[in-house]
PDB file of N, CA and C in Angstrom:
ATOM      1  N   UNK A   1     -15.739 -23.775  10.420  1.00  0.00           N
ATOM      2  CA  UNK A   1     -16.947 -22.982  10.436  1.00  0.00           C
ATOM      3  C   UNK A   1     -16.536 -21.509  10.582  1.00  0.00           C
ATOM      4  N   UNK A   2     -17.164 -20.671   9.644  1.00  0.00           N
ATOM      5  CA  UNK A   2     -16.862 -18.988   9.882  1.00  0.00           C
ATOM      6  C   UNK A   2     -18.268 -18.359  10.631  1.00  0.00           C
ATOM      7  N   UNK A   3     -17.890 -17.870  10.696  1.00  0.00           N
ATOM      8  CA  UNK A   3     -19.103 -16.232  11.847  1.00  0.00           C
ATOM      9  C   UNK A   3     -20.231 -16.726  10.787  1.00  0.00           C
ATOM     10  N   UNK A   4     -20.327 -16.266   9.599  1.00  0.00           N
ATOM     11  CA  UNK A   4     -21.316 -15.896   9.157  1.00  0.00           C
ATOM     12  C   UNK A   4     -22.303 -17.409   8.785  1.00  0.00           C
ATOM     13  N   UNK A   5     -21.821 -18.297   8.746  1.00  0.00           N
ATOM     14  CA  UNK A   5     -22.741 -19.657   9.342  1.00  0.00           C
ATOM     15  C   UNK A   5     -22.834 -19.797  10.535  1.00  0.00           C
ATOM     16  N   UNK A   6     -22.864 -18.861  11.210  1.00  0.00           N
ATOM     17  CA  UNK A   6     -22.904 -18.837  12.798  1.00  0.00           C
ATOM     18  C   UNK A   6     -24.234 -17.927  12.830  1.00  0.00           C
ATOM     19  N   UNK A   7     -24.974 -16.703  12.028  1.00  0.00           N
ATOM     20  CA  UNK A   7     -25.709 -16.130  11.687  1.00  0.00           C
ATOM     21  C   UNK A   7     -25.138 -14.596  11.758  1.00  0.00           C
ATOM     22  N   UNK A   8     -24.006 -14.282  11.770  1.00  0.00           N
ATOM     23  CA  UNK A   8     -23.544 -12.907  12.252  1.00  0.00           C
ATOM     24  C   UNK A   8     -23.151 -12.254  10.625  1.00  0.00           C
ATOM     25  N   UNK A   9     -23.975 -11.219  11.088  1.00  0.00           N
ATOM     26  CA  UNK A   9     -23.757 -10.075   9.762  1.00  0.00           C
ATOM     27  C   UNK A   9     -22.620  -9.029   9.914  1.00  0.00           C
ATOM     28  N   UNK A  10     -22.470  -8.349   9.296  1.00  0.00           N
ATOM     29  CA  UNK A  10     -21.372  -7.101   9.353  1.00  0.00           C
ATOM     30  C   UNK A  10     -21.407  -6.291  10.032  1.00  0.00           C
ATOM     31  N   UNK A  11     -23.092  -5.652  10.393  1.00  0.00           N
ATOM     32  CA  UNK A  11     -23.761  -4.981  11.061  1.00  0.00           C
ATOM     33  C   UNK A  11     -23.807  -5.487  12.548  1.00  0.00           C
ATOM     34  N   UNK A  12     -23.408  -6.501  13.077  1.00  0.00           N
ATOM     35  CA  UNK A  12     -22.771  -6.860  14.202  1.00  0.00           C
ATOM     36  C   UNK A  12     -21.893  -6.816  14.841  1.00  0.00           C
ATOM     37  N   UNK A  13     -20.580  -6.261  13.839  1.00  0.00           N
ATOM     38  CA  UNK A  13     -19.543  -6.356  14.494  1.00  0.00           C
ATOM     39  C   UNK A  13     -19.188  -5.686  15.372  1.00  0.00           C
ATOM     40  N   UNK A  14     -19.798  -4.346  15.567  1.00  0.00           N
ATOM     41  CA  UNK A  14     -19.126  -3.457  16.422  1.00  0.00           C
ATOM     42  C   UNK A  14     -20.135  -3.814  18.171  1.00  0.00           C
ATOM     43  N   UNK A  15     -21.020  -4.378  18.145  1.00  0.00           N
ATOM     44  CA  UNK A  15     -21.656  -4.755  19.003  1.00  0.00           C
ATOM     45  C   UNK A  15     -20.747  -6.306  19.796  1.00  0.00           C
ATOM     46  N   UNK A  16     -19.864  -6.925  19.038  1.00  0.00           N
ATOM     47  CA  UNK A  16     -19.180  -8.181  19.039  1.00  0.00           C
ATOM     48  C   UNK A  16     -17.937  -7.585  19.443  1.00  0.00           C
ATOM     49  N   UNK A  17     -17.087  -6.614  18.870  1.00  0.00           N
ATOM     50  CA  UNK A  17     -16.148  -6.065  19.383  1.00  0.00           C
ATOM     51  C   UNK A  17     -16.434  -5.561  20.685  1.00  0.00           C
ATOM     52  N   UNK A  18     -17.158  -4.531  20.979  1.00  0.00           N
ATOM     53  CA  UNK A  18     -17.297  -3.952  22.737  1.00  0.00           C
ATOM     54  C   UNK A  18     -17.467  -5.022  23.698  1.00  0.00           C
ATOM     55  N   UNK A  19     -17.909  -6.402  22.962  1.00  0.00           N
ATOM     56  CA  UNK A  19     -18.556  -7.167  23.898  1.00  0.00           C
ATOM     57  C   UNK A  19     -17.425  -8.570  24.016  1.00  0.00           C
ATOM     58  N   UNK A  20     -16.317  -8.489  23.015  1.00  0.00           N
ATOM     59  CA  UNK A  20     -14.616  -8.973  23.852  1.00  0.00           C
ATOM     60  C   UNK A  20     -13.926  -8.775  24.891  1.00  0.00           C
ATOM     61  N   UNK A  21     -13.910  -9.382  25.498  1.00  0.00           N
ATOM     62  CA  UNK A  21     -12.847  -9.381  26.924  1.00  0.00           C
ATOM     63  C   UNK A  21     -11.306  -9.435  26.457  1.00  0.00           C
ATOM     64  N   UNK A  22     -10.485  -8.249  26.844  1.00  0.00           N
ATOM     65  CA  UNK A  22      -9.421  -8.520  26.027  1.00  0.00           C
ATOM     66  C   UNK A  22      -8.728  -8.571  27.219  1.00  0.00           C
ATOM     67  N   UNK A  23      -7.769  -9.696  27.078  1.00  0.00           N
ATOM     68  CA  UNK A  23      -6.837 -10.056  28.524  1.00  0.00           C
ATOM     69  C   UNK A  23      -5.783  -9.279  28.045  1.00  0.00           C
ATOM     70  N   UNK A  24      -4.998  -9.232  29.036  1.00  0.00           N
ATOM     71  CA  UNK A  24      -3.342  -8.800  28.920  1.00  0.00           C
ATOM     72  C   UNK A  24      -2.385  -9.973  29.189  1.00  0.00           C
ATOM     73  N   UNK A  25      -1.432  -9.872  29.007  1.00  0.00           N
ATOM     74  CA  UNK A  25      -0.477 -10.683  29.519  1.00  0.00           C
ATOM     75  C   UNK A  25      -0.046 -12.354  28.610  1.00  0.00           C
ATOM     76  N   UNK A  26      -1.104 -12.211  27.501  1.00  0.00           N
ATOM     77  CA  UNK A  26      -0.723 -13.014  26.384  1.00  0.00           C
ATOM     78  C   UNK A  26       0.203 -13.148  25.281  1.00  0.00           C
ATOM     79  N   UNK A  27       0.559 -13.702  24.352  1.00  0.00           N
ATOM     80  CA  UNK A  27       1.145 -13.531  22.975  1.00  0.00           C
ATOM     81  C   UNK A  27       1.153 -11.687  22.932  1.00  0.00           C
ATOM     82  N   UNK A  28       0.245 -11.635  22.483  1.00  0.00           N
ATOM     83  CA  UNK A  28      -0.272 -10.310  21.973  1.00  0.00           C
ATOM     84  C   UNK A  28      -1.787  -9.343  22.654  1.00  0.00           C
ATOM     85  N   UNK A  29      -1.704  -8.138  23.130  1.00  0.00           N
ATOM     86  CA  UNK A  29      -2.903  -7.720  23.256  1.00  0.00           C
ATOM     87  C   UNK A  29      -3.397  -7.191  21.618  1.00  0.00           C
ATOM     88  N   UNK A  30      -4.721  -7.769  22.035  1.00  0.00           N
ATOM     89  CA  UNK A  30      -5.345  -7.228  20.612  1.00  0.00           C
ATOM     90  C   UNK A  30      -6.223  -5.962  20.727  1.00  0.00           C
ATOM     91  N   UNK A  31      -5.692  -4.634  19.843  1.00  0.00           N
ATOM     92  CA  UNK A  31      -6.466  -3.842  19.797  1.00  0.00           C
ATOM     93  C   UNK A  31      -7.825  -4.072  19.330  1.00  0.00           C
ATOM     94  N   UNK A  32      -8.823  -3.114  19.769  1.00  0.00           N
ATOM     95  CA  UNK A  32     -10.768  -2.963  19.390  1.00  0.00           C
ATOM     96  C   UNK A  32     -10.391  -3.263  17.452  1.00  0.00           C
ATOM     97  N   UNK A  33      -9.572  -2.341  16.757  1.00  0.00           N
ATOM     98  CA  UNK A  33      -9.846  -2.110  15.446  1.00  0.00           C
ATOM     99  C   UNK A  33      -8.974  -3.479  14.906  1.00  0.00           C
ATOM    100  N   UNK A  34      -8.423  -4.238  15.744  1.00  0.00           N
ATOM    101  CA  UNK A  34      -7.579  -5.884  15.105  1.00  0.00           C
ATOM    102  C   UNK A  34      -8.783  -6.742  15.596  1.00  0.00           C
ATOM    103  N   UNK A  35      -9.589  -6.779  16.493  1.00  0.00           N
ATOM    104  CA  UNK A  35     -10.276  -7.466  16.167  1.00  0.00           C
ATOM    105  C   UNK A  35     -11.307  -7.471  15.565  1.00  0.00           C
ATOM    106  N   UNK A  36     -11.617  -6.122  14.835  1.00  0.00           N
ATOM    107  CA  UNK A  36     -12.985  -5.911  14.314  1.00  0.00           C
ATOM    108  C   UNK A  36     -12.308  -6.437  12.807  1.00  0.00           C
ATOM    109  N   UNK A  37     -11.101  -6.409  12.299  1.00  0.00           N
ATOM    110  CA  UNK A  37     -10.682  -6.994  11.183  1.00  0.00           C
ATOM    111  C   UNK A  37     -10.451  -8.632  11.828  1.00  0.00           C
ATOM    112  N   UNK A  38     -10.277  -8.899  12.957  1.00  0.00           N
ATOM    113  CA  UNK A  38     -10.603 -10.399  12.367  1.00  0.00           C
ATOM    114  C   UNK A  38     -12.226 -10.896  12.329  1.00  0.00           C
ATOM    115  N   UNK A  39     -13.077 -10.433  13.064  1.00  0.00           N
ATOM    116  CA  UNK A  39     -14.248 -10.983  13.124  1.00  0.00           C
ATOM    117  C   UNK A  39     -14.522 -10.683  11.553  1.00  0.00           C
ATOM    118  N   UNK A  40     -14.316  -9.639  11.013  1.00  0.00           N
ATOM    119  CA  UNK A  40     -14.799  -8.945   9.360  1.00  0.00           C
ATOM    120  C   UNK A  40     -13.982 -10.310   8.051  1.00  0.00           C
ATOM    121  N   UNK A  41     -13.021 -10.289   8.639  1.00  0.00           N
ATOM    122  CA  UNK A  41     -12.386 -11.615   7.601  1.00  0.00           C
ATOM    123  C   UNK A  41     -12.944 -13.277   7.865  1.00  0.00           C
ATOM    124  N   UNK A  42     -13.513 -13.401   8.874  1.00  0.00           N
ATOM    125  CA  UNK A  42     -13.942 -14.499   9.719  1.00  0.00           C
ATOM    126  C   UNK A  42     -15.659 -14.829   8.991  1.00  0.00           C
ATOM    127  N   UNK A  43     -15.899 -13.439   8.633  1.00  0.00           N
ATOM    128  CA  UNK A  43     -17.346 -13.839   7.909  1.00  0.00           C
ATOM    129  C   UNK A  43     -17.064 -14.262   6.156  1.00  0.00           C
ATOM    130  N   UNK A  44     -16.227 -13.966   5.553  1.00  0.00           N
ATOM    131  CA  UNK A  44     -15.712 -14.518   4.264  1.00  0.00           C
ATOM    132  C   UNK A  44     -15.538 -16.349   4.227  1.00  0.00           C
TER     133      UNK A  44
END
């Protein structure tokens, strides 16, 4: 299932990004603008 059968438009994303909790101490911290490209590829 992707985002956008979830009902989320494009026009959401930046409201979806501020509203990530980004931990530290994982694999990787993910920057605001890496995850606004995955949520953006996630609606395709």
């Amino acid at each position: 299932m992707n985002t956008k059968e979830l009902g989320v438009t494009e026009d959401m994303l930046d409201d979806l990004v501020q509203s990530t909790f980004v931990m530290e101490g994982g694999y990787k911290v993910l920057s605001k603008d890496e995850i606004r490209d995955i949520l953006k590829e996630s609606l395709e």
